[in-house]
Protein backbone atom coordinates (compact mmCIF):
# COMPACT_ATOMS: atom_id res chain seq x y z
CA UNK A 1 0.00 0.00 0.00
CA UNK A 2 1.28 3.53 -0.79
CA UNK A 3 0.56 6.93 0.15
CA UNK A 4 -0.61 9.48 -2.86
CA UNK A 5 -1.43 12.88 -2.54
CA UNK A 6 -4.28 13.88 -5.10
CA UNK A 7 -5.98 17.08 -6.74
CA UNK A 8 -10.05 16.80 -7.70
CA UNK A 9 -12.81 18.79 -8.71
CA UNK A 10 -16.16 17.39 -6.46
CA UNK A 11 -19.59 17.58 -7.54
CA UNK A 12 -20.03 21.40 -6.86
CA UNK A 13 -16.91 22.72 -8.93
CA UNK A 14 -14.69 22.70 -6.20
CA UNK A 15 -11.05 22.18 -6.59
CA UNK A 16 -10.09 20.23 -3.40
CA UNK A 17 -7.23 18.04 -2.28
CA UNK A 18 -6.43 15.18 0.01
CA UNK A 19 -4.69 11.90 0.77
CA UNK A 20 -5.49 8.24 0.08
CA UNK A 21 -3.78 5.38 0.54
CA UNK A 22 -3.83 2.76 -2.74
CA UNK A 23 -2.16 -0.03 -3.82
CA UNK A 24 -0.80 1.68 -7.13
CA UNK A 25 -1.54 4.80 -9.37
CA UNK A 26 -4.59 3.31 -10.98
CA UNK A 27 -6.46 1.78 -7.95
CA UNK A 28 -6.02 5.27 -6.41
CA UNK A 29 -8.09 7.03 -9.58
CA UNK A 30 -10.32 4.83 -9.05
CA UNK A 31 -11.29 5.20 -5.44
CA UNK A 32 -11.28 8.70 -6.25
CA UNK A 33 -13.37 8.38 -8.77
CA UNK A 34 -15.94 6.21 -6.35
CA UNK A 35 -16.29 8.82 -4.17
CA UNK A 36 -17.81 11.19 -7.57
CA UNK A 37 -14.86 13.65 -7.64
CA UNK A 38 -12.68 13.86 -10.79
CA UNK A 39 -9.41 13.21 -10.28
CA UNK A 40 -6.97 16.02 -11.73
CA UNK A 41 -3.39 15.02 -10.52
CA UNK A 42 -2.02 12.45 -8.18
CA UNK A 43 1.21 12.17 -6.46
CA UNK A 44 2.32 9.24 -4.90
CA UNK A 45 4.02 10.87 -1.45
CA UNK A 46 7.01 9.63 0.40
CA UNK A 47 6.12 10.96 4.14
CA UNK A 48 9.00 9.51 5.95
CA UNK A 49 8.24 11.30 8.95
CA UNK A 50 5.13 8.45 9.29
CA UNK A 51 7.32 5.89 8.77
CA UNK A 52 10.03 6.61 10.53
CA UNK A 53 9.16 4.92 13.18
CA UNK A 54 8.57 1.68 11.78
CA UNK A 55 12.30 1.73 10.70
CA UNK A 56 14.26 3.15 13.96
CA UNK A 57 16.64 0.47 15.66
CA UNK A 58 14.89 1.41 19.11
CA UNK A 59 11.66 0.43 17.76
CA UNK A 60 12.69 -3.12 16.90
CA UNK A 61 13.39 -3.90 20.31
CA UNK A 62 10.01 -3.50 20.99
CA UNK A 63 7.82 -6.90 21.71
CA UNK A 64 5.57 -6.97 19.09
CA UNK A 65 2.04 -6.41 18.60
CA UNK A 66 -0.21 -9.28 19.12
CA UNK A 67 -3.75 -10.18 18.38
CA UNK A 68 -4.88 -9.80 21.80
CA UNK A 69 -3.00 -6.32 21.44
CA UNK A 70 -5.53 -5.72 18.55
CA UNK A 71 -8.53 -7.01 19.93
CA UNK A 72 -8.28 -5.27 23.59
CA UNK A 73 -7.40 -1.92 21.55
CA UNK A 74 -10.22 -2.22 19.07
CA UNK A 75 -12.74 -3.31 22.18
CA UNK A 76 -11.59 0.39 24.04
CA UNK A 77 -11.60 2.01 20.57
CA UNK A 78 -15.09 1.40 20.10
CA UNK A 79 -16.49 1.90 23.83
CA UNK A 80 -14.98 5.52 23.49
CA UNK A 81 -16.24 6.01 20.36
CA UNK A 82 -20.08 5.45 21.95
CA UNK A 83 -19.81 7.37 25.13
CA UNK A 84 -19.12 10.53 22.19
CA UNK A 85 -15.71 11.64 23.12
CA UNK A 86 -13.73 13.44 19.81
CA UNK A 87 -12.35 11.10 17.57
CA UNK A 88 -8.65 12.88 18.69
CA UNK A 89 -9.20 12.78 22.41
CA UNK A 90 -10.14 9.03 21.56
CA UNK A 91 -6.45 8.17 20.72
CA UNK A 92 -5.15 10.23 23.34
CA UNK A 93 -6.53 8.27 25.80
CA UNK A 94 -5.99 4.86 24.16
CA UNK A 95 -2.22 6.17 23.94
CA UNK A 96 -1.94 6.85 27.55
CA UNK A 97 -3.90 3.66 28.37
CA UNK A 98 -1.85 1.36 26.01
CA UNK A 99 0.24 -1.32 27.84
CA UNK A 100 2.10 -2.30 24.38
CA UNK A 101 4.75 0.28 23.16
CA UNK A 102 4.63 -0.08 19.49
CA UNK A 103 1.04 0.61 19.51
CA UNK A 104 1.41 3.73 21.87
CA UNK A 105 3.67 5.19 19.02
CA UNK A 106 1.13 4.09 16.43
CA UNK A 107 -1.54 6.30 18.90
CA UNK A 108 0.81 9.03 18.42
CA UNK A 109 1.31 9.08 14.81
CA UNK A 110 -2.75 8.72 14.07
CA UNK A 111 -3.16 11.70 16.52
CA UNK A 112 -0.60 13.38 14.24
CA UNK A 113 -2.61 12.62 10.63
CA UNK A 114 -5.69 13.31 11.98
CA UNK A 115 -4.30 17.05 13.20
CA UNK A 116 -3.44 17.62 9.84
CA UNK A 117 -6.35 16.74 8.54
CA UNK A 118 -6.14 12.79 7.38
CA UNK A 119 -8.94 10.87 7.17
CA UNK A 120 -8.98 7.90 9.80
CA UNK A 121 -8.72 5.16 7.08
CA UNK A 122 -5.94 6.89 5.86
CA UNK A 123 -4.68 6.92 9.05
CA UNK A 124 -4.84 3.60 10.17
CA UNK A 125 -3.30 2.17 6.79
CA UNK A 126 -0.51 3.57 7.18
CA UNK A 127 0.24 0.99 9.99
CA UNK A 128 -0.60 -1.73 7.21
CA UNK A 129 1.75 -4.07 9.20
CA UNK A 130 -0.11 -4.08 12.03
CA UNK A 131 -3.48 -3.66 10.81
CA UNK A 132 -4.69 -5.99 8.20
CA UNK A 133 -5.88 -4.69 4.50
CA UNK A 134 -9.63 -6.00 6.31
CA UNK A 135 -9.18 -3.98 9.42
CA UNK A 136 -8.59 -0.82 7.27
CA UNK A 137 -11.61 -1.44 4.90
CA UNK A 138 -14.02 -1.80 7.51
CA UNK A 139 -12.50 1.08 9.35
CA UNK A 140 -13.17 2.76 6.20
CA UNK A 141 -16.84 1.34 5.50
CA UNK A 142 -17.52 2.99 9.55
CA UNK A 143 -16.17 6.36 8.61
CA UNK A 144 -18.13 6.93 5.02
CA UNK A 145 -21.38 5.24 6.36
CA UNK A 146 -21.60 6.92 10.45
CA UNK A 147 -21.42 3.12 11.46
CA UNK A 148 -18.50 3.24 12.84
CA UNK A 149 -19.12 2.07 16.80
CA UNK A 150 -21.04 -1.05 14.98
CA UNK A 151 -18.32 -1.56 12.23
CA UNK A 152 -16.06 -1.59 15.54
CA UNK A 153 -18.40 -4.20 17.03
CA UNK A 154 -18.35 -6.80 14.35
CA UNK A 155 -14.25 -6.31 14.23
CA UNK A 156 -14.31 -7.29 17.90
CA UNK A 157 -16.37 -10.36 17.32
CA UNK A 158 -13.76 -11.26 13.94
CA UNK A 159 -10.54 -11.07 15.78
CA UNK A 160 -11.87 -12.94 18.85
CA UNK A 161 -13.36 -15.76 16.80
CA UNK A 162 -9.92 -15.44 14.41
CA UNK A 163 -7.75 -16.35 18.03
CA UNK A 164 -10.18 -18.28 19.47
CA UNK A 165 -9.61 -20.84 16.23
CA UNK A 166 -6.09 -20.61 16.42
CA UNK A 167 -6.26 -20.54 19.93
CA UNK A 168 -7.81 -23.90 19.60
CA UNK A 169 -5.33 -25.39 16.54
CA UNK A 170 -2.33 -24.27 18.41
CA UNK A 171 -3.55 -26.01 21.71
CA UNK A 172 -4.16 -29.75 19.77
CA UNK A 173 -0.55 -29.60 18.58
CA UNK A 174 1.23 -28.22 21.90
CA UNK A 175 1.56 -31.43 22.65
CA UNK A 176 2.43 -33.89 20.10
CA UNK A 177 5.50 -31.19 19.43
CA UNK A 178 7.06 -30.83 22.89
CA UNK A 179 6.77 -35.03 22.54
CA UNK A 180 8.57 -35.10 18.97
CA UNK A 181 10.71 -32.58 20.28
CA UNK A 182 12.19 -34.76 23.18
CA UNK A 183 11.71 -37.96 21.45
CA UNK A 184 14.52 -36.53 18.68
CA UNK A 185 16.69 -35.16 21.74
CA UNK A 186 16.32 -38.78 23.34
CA UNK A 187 17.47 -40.41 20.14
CA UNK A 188 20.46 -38.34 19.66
CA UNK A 189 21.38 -38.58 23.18
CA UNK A 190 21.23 -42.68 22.68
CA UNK A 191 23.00 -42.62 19.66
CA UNK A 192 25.90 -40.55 20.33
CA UNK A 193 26.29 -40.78 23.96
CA UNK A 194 25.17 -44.35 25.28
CA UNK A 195 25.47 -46.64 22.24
CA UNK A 196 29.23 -46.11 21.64
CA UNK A 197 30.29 -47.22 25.00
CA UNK A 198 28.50 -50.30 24.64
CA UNK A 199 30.14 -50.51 20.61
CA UNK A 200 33.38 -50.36 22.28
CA UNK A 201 32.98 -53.38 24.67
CA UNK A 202 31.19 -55.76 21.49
CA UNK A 203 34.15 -55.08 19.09
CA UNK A 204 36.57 -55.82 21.79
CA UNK A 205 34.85 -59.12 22.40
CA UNK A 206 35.02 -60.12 18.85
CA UNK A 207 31.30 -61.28 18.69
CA UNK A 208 29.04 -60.67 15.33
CA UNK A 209 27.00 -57.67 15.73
CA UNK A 210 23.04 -58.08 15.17
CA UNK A 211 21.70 -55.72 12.24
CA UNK A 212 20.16 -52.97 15.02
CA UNK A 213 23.44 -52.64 16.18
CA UNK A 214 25.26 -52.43 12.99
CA UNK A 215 22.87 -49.63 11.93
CA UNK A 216 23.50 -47.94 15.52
CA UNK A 217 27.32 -47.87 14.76
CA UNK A 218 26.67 -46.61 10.78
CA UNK A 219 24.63 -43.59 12.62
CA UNK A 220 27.08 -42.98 15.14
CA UNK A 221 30.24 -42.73 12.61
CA UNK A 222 28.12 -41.05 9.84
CA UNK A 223 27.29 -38.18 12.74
CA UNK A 224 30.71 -38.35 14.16
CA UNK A 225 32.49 -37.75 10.40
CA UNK A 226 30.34 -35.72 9.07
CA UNK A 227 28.00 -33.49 11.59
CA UNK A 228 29.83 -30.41 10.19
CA UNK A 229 28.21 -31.15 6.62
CA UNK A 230 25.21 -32.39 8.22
CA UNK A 231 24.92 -28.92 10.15
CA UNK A 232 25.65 -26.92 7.26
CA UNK A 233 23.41 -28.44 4.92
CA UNK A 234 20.53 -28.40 7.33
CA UNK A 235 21.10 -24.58 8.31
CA UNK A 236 21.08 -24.00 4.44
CA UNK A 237 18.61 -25.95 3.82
CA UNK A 238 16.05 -24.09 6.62
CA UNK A 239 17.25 -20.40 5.15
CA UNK A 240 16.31 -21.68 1.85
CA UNK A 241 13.14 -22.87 2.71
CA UNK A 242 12.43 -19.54 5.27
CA UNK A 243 13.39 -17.60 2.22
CA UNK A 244 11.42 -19.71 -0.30
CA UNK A 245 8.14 -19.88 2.02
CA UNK A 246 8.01 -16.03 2.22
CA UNK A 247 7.33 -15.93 -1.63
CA UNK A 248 4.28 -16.04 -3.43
CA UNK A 249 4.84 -19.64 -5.05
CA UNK A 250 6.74 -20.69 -1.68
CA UNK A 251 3.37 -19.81 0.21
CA UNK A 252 0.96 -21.93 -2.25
CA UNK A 253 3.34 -25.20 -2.43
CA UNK A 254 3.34 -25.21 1.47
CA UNK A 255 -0.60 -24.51 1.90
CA UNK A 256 -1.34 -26.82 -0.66
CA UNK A 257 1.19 -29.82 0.62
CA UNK A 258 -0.31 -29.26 4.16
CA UNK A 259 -3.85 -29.78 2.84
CA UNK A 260 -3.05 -32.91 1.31
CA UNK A 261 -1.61 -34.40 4.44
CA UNK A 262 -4.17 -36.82 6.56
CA UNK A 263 -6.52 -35.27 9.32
CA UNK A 264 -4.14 -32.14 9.29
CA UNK A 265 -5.48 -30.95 6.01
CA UNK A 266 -9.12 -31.40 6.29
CA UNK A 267 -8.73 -29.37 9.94
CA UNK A 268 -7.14 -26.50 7.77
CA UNK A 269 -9.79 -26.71 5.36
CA UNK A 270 -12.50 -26.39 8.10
CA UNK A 271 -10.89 -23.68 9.60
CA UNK A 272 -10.66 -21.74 7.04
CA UNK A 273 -14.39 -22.41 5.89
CA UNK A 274 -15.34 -21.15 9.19
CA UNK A 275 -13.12 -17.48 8.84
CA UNK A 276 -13.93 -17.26 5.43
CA UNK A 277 -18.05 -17.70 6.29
CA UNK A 278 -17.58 -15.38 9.83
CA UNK A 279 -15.45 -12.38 7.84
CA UNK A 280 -17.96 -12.84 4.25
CA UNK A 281 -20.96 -12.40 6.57
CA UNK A 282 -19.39 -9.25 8.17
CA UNK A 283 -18.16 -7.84 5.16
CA UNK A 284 -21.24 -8.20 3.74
CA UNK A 285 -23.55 -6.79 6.25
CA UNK A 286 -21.26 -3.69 6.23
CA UNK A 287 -22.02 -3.33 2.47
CA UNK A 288 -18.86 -3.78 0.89
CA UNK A 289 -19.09 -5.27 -2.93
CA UNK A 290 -18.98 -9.03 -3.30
CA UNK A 291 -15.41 -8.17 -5.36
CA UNK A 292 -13.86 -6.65 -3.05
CA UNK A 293 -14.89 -8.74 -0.36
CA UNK A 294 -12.97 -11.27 -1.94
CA UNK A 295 -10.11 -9.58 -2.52
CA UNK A 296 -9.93 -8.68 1.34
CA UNK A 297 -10.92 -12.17 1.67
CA UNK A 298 -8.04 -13.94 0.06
CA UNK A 299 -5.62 -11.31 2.03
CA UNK A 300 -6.90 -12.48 5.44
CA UNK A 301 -7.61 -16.45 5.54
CA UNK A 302 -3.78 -16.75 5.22
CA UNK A 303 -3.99 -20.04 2.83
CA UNK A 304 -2.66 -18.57 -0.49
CA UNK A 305 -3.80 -22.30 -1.57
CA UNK A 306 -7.49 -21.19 -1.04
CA UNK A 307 -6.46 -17.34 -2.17
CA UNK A 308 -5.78 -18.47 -5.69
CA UNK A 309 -9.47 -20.20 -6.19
CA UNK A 310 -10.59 -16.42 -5.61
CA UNK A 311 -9.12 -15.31 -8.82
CA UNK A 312 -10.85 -17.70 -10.83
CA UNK A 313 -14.40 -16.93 -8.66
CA UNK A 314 -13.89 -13.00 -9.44
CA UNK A 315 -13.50 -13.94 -12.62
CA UNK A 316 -17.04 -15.77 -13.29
CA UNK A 317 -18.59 -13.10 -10.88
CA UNK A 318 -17.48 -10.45 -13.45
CA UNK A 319 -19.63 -12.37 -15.80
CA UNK A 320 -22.69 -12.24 -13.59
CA UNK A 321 -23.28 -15.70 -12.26
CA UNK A 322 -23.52 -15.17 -8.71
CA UNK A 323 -21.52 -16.24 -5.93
CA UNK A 324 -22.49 -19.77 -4.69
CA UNK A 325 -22.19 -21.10 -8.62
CA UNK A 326 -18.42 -19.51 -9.15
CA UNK A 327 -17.72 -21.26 -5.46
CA UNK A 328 -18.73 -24.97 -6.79
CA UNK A 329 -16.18 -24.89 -9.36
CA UNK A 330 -13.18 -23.66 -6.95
CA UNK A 331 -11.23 -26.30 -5.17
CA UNK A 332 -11.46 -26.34 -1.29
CA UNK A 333 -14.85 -25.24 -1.36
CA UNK A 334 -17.01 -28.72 0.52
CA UNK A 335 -20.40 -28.94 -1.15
CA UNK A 336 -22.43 -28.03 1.68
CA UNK A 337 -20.88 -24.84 1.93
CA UNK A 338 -22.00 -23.87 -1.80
CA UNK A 339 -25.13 -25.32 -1.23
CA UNK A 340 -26.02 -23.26 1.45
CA UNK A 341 -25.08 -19.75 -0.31
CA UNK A 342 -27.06 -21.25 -3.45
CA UNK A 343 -29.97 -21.08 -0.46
CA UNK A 344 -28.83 -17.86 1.02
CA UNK A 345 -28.49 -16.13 -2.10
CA UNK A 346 -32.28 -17.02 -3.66
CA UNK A 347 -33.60 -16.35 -0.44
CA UNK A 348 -31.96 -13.11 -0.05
CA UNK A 349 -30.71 -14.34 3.64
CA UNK A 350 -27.15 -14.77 2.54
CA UNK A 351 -25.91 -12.63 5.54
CA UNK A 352 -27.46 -15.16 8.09
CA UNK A 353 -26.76 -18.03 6.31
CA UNK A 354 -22.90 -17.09 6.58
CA UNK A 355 -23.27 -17.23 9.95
CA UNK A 356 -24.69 -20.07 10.60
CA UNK A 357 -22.02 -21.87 8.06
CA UNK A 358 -19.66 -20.45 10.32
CA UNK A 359 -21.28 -21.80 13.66
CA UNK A 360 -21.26 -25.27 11.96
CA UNK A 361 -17.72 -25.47 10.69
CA UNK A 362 -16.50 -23.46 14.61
CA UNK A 363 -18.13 -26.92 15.52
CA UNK A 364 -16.51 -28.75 13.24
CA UNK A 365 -13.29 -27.60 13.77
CA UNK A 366 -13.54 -28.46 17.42
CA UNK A 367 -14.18 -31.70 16.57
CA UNK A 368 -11.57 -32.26 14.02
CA UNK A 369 -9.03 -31.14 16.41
CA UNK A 370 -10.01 -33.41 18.76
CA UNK A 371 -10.06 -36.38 16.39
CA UNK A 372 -6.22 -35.01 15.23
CA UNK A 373 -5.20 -35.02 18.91
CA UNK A 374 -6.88 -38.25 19.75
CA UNK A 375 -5.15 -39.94 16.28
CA UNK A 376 -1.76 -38.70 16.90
CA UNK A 377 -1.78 -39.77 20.65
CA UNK A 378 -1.26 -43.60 19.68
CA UNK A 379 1.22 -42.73 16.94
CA UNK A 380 3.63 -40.99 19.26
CA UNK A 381 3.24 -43.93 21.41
CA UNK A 382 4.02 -46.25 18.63
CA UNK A 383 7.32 -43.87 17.15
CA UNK A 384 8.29 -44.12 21.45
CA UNK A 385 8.16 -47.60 21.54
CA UNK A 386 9.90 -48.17 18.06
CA UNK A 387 13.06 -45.84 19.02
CA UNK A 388 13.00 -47.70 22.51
CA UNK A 389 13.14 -51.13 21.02
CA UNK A 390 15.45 -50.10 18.85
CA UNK A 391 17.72 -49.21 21.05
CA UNK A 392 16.89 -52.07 23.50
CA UNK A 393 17.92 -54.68 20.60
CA UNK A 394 21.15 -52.92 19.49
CA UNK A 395 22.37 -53.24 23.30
CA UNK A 396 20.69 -56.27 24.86
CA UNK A 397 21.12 -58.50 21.69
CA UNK A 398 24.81 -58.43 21.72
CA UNK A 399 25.28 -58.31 25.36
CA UNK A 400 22.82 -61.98 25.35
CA UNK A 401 25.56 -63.27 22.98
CA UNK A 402 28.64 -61.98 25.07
CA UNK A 403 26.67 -63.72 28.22
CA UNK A 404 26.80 -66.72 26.23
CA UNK A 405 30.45 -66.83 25.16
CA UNK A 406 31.41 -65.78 29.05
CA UNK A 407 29.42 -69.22 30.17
C-alpha cells in the first residue's frame, strides 16, 4: 500500500485536495473516482516522517504487537467512540492507556494525521503491518457510512473468533511437538552418547554384531564424520526454505502440501471455511461489494492455496453468475458450503446463512481437532516404543551373545 497525494474537482466545482492510501496509481483514480470527484493530478508521497518509526533500531526492540493487542485496543476504541468523546481525544486516551509500546507510538502518529487533517482510514493504513488490509476497509466502510461504533463491534467479534480458532489449533498440537521434540533429543542422546560405549565393549569381544546394532554404529560414525556437513546443509537448507516460504509460489506449495496431508489438512480446510463464512458475513452486512470482499478475503484467511481459487471466482462473478455457482467450481470449497449460499443467495438471507455456516464449521473444527489429537496420541506412542526397542535390541542382543560366550 502507498501513500498518494491527489488534486479533484467534487460535484459542486470545487477544486479540493487530500490523501489516500492505494495499492498503485490506478487503484487510487479509481477510489477517487468512487467517491464522484474527478481526479486532476495524483502524487504518490514519500512521508517519511510516518514511517520513521517503523524503521528506527529502538523500535525493533520492541515486543511486538499481538492479536490480543488488537482485539483489547479495538474493544476500548469502540467503547470511546459510543460514550461521544472526539475522535482525537479518543487516541489520546488509548495512547496513555496502552500497555504495548509499538502501539502507543502508532496512537501518536494517528493523533498526528488526523491534526493535519487525514482521514482515519488513511490513518490507520498507514500501519498496514499491524493492521490488516480488512481492518482498514471496515474502518473505512464505519467512517463513510456513520457506522462506525457497529463496524467496531463486528471487528471485535472477527478477531476474537480469528484467536479463538487458532487458539484452539495451536492447543491440539502443543503437545504432540514438545513429545517429537524430546523424542529426537532422546534419540540423539542414545546414539551418540550411550550406544558407543556399549560398541566399544562388542568389538573388543570379537562377537558378530546383530543388524540394530550395525545400523547404531553406521549412525554414530556417519554423525561423528560428518556433523559439520550435516549442520551446514541443514542450516542452508532451513534459510532456503524460510526464504522460499516467504514468496508467493513458496506460500501456495506449502498450503497446498499441508492440505493434502491426513486429518491435518481437512482441519485447515475447516478452519478456514469457518473465517472465510464469519469475515464474508461481516463484510457483507457492512455493504462492501462481493469483489472486493474477496479480494480482502483472500488477504486475510492466510492459505494462499485457497487465495488463488478467488481469482478464478472473481473472474465468473465479473460475468454475472452469482456467488455460490463460481464457489462450486473452486477447489477447497465442501459442497455443503456452496449449497447453502445457493440457499442464502435465492432467499436473499445470505448474511445469516454465513453465519450459521460459520457456527457449523467453529463446531466442526472443534471436533476435528479433537479427532487429530486423539489420532496422533497412539502414533507418538508407537514412534516411542519403536526408538526404545530399537535401542533395547542394538544393546541387549549383543550383550545376550557376550553372556553366552562368558558361560
Amino acid at each position: 500500500m502507498s501513500l498518494f497525494t491527489y488534486k479533484a474537482i467534487d460535484d459542486l466545482g470545487n477544486e479540493v485536495t487530500g490523501e489516500i492510501t492505494a495499492e498503485s496509481e490506478e487503484h487510487a483514480m479509481e477510489m477517487i473516482a468512487q467517491t464522484g470527484q474527478i481526479p486532476e493530478s495524483l502524487k504518490k508521497k514519500t512521508a517519511s516522517h510516518s514511517k520513521s518509526w517503523k524503521t528506527s533500531a529502538l523500535d525493533k526492540l520492541i515486543p511486538p504487537v499481538t492479536s490480543k493487542d488488537i482485539v483489547l485496543f479495538t474493544m476500548q476504541f469502540k467503547t470511546l467512540l459510543q460514550s461521544g468523546i472526539s475522535i482525537i481525544q479518543i487516541f489520546q486516551i488509548l495512547e496513555e492507556q496502552t500497555e504495548n509500546q509499538k502501539l502507543c507510538n502508532v496512537c501518536t502518529e494517528i493523533i498526528k494525521d488526523l491534526r493535519e487533517g487525514t482521514s482515519l482510514f488513511n490513518a490507520f493504513s498507514r500501519h498496514d503491518t499491524i493492521f490488516s488490509n480488512l481492518y482498514c476497509t471496515l474502518i473505512k466502510t464505519g467512517e463513510l457510512s456513520g457506522a462506525l461504533p457497529d463496524i467496531l463491534e463486528r471487528l471485535v467479534f472477527i478477531l476474537e473468533h480469528e484467536e479463538k480458532v487458532k487458539s484452539d489449533i495451536k492447543s491440539a498440537i502443543r503437545y504432540p511437538l514438545i513429545v517429537i521434540f524430546f523424542l529426537i533429543i532422546a534419540f540423539f542422546v542414545l546414539l551418540t552418547l550411550v550406544v558407543p560405549k556399549f560398541v566399544i565393549l562388542f568389538q573388543g569381544a570379537g562377537i558378530e554384531l546383530p543388524l540394530p546394532t550395525k545400523i547404531c554404529i553406521f549412525l554414530y560414525l556417519f554423525l561423528n564424520h560428518y556433523w559439520h556437513y550435516i549442520l551446514g546443509f541443514t542450516i542452508a537448507a532451513s534459510i532456503g526454505l524460510f526464504l522460499f516460504i516467504k514468496t508467493e509460489k513458496g506460500k501456495y506449495t506449502r498450503d497446498s502440501l499441508l492440505m493434502k496431508i491426513p486429518f491435518v489438512g481437512k482441519l485447515l480446510v475447516k478452519s478456514a471455511m469457518s473465517r472465510f463464512a464469519s469475515i464474508f458475513s461481516i463484510l457483507q452486512s457492512s455493504g462492501i461489494s462481493v469483489l472486493e470482499s474477496l479480494k480482502i478475503l483472500a488477504d486475510t484467511l492466510n492459505n494462499k492455496a485457497i487465495a488463488n481459487e478467488f481469482d478464478k471466482v472473481k473472474e465468473l462473478l465479473v460475468e454475472g453468475r452469482g456467488i455460490a455457482a463460481p464457489l462450486g467450481k473452486a477447489r477447497y470449497f465442501p459442497p455443503m458450503v456452496v449449497n447453502m449460499i445457493a440457499i442464502g443467495e435465492q432467499s436473499g438471507t445470505l448474511d445469516d446463512t454465513l453465519v450459521e455456516i460459520s457456527k457449523h464449521y467453529d463446531v466442526e473444527v472443534e471436533y476435528a481437532t479433537k479427532a487429530f489429537s486423539e489420532a496422533l496420541g497412539p502414533t507418538l506412542v508407537v514412534a516411542l516404543a519403536a526408538v526404545v526397542c530399537f535401542f533395547a535390541f542394538a544393546i541387549f542382543l549383543p550383550m545376550w551373545d557376550l553372556t553366552k560366550i562368558v558361560k
